[in-house]
Protein backbone atom coordinates (compact mmCIF):
# COMPACT_ATOMS: atom_id res chain seq x y z
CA UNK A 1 144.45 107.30 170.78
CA UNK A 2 141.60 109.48 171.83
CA UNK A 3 137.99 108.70 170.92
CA UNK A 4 136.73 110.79 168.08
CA UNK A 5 134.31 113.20 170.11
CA UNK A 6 137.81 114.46 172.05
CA UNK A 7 138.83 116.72 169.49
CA UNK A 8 137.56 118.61 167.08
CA UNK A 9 139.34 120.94 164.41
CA UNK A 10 137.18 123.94 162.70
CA UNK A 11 139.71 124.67 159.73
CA UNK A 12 136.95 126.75 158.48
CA UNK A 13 136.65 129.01 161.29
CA UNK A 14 137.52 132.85 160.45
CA UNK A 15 140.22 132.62 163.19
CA UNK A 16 141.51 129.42 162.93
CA UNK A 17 143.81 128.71 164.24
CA UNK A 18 143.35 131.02 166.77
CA UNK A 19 146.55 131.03 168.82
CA UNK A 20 150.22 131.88 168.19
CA UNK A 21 152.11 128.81 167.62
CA UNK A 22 149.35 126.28 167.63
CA UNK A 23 149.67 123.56 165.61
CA UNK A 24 147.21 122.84 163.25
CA UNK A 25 147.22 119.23 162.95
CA UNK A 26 146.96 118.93 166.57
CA UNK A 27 144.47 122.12 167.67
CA UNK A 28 141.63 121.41 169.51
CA UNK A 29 138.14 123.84 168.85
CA UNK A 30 136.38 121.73 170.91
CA UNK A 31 137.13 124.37 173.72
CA UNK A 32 136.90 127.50 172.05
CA UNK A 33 135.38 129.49 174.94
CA UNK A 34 138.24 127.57 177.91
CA UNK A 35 136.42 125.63 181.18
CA UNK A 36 139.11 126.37 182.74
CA UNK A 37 139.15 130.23 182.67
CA UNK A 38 136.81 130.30 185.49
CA UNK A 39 139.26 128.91 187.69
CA UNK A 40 141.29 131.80 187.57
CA UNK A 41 145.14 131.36 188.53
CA UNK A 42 144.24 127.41 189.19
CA UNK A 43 143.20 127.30 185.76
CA UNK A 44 146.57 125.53 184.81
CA UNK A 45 147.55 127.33 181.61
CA UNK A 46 149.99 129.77 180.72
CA UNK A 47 148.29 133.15 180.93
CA UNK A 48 149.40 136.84 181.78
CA UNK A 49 147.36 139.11 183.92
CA UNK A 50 146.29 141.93 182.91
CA UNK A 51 146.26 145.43 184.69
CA UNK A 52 142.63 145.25 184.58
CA UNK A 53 142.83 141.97 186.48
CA UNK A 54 141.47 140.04 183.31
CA UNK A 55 143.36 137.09 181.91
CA UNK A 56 145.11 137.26 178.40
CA UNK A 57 144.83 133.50 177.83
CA UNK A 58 145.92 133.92 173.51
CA UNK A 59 149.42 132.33 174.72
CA UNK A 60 147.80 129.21 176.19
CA UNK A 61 147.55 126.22 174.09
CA UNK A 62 146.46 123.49 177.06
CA UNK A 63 142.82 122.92 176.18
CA UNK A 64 143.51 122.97 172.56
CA UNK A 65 145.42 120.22 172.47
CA UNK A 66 144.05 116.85 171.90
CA UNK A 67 146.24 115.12 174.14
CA UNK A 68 144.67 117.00 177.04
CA UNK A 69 141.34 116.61 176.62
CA UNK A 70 140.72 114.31 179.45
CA UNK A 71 142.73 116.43 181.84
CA UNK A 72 140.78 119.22 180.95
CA UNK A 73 137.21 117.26 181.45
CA UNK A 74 138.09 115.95 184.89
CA UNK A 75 139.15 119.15 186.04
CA UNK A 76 135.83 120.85 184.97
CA UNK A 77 134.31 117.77 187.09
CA UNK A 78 133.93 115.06 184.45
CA UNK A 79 135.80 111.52 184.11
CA UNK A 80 136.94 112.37 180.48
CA UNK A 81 135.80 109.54 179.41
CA UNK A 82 132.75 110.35 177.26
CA UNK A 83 128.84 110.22 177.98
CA UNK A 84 128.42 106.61 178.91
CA UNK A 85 131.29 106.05 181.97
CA UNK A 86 129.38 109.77 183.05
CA UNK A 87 126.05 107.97 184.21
């Protein structure tokens, strides 16, 4: 099971939940604003390019759920495993 501070689930949020198809019992808000857009095609989510060349990330449900939290942490640079194994 993952440590409380993994996930966290804003039912009250005015777009919750946020993406087609998410599950609500298993949605992740902890990353609302994705790490991994940055990364562009290596971002490891389902996207679709735009023409503009932006992503259209609403399809993607990898960071948002709970099970991937630590996958998502380590590839933003962390260890996923909270604060303390960090220092």
């Amino acid at each position: 099971m993952a440590p409380r501070y993994a996930c966290f689930t804003h039912r009250e949020c005015e777009y919750f939940p946020c993406h087609p198809g998410a599950e609500p019992d298993n949605f992740n808000c902890l990353f609302c604003y994705c790490p991994l857009y940055p990364l562009g095609a290596a971002c490891g989510g389902s996207f679709v390019l735009l023409p503009d060349g932006r992503k259209d990330c609403s399809a993607c449900l990898y960071p948002h759920r709970r099970e991937n939290y630590e996958a998502v942490v380590r590839r933003c640079g962390g260890s996923g495993r909270g604060p303390a194994a960090e220092t």
